[in-house]
Protein backbone atom coordinates (compact mmCIF):
# COMPACT_ATOMS: atom_id res chain seq x y z
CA UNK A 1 184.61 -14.18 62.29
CA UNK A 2 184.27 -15.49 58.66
CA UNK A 3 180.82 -17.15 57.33
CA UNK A 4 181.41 -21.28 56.94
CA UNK A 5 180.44 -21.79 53.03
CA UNK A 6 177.46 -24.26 53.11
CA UNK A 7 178.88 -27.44 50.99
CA UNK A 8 176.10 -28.23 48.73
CA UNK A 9 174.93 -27.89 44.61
CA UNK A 10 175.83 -24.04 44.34
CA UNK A 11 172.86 -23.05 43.78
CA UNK A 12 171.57 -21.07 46.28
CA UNK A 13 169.01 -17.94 46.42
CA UNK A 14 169.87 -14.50 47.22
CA UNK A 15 167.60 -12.92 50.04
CA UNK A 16 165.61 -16.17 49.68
CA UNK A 17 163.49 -14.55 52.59
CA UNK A 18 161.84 -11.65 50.79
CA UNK A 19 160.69 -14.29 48.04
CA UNK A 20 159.31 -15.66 50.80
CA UNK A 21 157.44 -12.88 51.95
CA UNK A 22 156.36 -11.72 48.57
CA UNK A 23 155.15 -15.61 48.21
CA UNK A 24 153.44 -15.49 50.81
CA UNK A 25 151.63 -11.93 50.24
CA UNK A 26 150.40 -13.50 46.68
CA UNK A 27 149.07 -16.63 48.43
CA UNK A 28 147.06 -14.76 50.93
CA UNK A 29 145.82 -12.43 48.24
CA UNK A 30 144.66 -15.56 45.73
CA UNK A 31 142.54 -17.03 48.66
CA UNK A 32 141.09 -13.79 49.52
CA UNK A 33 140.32 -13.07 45.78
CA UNK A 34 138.88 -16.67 45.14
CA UNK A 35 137.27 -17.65 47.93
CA UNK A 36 136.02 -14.46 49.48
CA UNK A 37 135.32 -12.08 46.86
CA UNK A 38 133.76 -9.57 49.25
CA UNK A 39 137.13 -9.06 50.57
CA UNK A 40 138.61 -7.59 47.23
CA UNK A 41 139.88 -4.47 49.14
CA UNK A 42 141.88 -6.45 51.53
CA UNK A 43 143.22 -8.76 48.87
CA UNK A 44 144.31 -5.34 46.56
CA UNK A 45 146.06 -3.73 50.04
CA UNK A 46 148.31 -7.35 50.28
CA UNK A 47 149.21 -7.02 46.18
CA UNK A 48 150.02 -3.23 46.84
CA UNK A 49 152.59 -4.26 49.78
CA UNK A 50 153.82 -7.01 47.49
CA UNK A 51 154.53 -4.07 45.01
CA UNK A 52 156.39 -1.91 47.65
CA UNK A 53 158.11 -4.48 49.18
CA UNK A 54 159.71 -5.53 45.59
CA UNK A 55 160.46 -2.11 45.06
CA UNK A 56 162.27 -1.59 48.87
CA UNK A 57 164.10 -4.64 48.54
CA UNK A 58 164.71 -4.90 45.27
CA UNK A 59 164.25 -8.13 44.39
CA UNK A 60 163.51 -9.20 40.65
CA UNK A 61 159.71 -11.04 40.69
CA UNK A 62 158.63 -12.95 37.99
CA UNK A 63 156.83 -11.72 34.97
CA UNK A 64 153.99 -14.10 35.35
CA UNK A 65 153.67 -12.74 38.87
CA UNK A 66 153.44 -8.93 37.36
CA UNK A 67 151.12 -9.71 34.83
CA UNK A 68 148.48 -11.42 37.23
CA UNK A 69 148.53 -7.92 39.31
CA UNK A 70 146.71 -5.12 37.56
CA UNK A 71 149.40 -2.35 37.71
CA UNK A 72 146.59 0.75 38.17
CA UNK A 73 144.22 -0.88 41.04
CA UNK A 74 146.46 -3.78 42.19
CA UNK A 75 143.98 -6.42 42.04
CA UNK A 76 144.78 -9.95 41.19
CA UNK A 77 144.17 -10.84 37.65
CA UNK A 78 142.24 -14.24 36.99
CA UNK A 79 140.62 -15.24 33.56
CA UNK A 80 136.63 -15.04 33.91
CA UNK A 81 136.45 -13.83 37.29
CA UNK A 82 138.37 -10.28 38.08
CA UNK A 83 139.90 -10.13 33.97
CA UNK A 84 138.19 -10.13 30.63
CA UNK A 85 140.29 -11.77 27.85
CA UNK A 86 140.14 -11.18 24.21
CA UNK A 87 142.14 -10.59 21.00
CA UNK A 88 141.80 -7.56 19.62
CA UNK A 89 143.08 -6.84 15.42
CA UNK A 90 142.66 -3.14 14.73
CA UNK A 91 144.59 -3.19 11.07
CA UNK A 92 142.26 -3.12 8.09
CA UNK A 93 143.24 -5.54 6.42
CA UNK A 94 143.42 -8.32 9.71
CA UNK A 95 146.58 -9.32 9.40
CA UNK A 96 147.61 -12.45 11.80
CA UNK A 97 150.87 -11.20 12.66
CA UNK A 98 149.02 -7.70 14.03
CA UNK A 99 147.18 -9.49 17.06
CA UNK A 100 147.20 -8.49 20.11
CA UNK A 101 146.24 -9.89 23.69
CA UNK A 102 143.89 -7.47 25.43
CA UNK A 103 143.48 -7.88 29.35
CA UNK A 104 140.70 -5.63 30.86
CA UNK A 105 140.93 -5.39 34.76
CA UNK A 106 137.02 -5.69 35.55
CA UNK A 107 137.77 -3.59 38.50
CA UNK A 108 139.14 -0.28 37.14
CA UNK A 109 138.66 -1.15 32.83
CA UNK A 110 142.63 -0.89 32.20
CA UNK A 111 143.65 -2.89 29.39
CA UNK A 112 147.26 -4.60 29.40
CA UNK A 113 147.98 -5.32 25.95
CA UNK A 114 150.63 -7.98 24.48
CA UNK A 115 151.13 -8.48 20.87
CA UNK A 116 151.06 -12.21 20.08
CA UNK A 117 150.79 -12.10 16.29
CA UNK A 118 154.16 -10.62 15.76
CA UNK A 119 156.52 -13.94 16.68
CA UNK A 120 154.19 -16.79 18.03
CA UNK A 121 157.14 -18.66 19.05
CA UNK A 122 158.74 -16.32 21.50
CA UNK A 123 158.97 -17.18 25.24
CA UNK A 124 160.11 -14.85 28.15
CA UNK A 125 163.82 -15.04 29.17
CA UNK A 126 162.70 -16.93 32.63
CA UNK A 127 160.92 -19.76 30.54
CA UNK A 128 163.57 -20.38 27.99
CA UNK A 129 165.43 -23.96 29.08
CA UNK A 130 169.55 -23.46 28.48
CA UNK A 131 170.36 -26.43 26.78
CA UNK A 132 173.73 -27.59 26.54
């Protein structure tokens, strides 16, 4: 028996359940890490089956969602409370265009590092508006 094709926009998502899911597992693991901060290990077992279950399913998350997860301990990433931010210029000279964004996990002390100085005006592909 064939599938009836929902009338509609067109737009519909793919395996809209497991973003669902994954939603859901970042939710929980926001509160946990915000509200309850004695809970941290609970909240880091939720972002590691986040992780897995991306991985299984194979479902394409956001890169704001990856870069809030610290990729060695899994715990959630927020500004002031689990993260220290800074910009970090290591030429000698200081150049502008040689900056780079340093995120330290204040769990484990891994750094993510983004260079910003090199072309201030980029934007990831999911941000970028299609204009017609």
């Amino acid at each position: 028996m064939a599938k009836k094709k929902e009338k509609g926009n067109g737009k519909s998502v793919a395996n809209i359940d497991n973003y669902a899911r994954l939603s859901h597992l970042y939710q929980i693991s926001n509160q946990l890490t915000t509200s309850h901060p004695g809970l941290g290990v609970l909240a880091r077992g939720y972002n590691r089956n986040l992780d897995l279950i991306a991985k299984k399913t194979v479902t394409k998350v956001s890169p704001h969602l990856k870069r809030s997860i610290c990729k060695k301990c899994n715990t959630l990433l927020i500004p002031g409370l689990t993260v220290t931010i800074y910009i970090e210029n290591l030429s000698r000279e200081k150049l502008q265009h040689c900056d780079v964004l340093v995120n330290k996990c204040s769990n484990c002390g891994e750094c993510k590092r983004f260079p910003v100085g090199k072309n201030r005006d980029y934007q990831l592909f999911v941000d970028r508006t299609i204009t017609k």
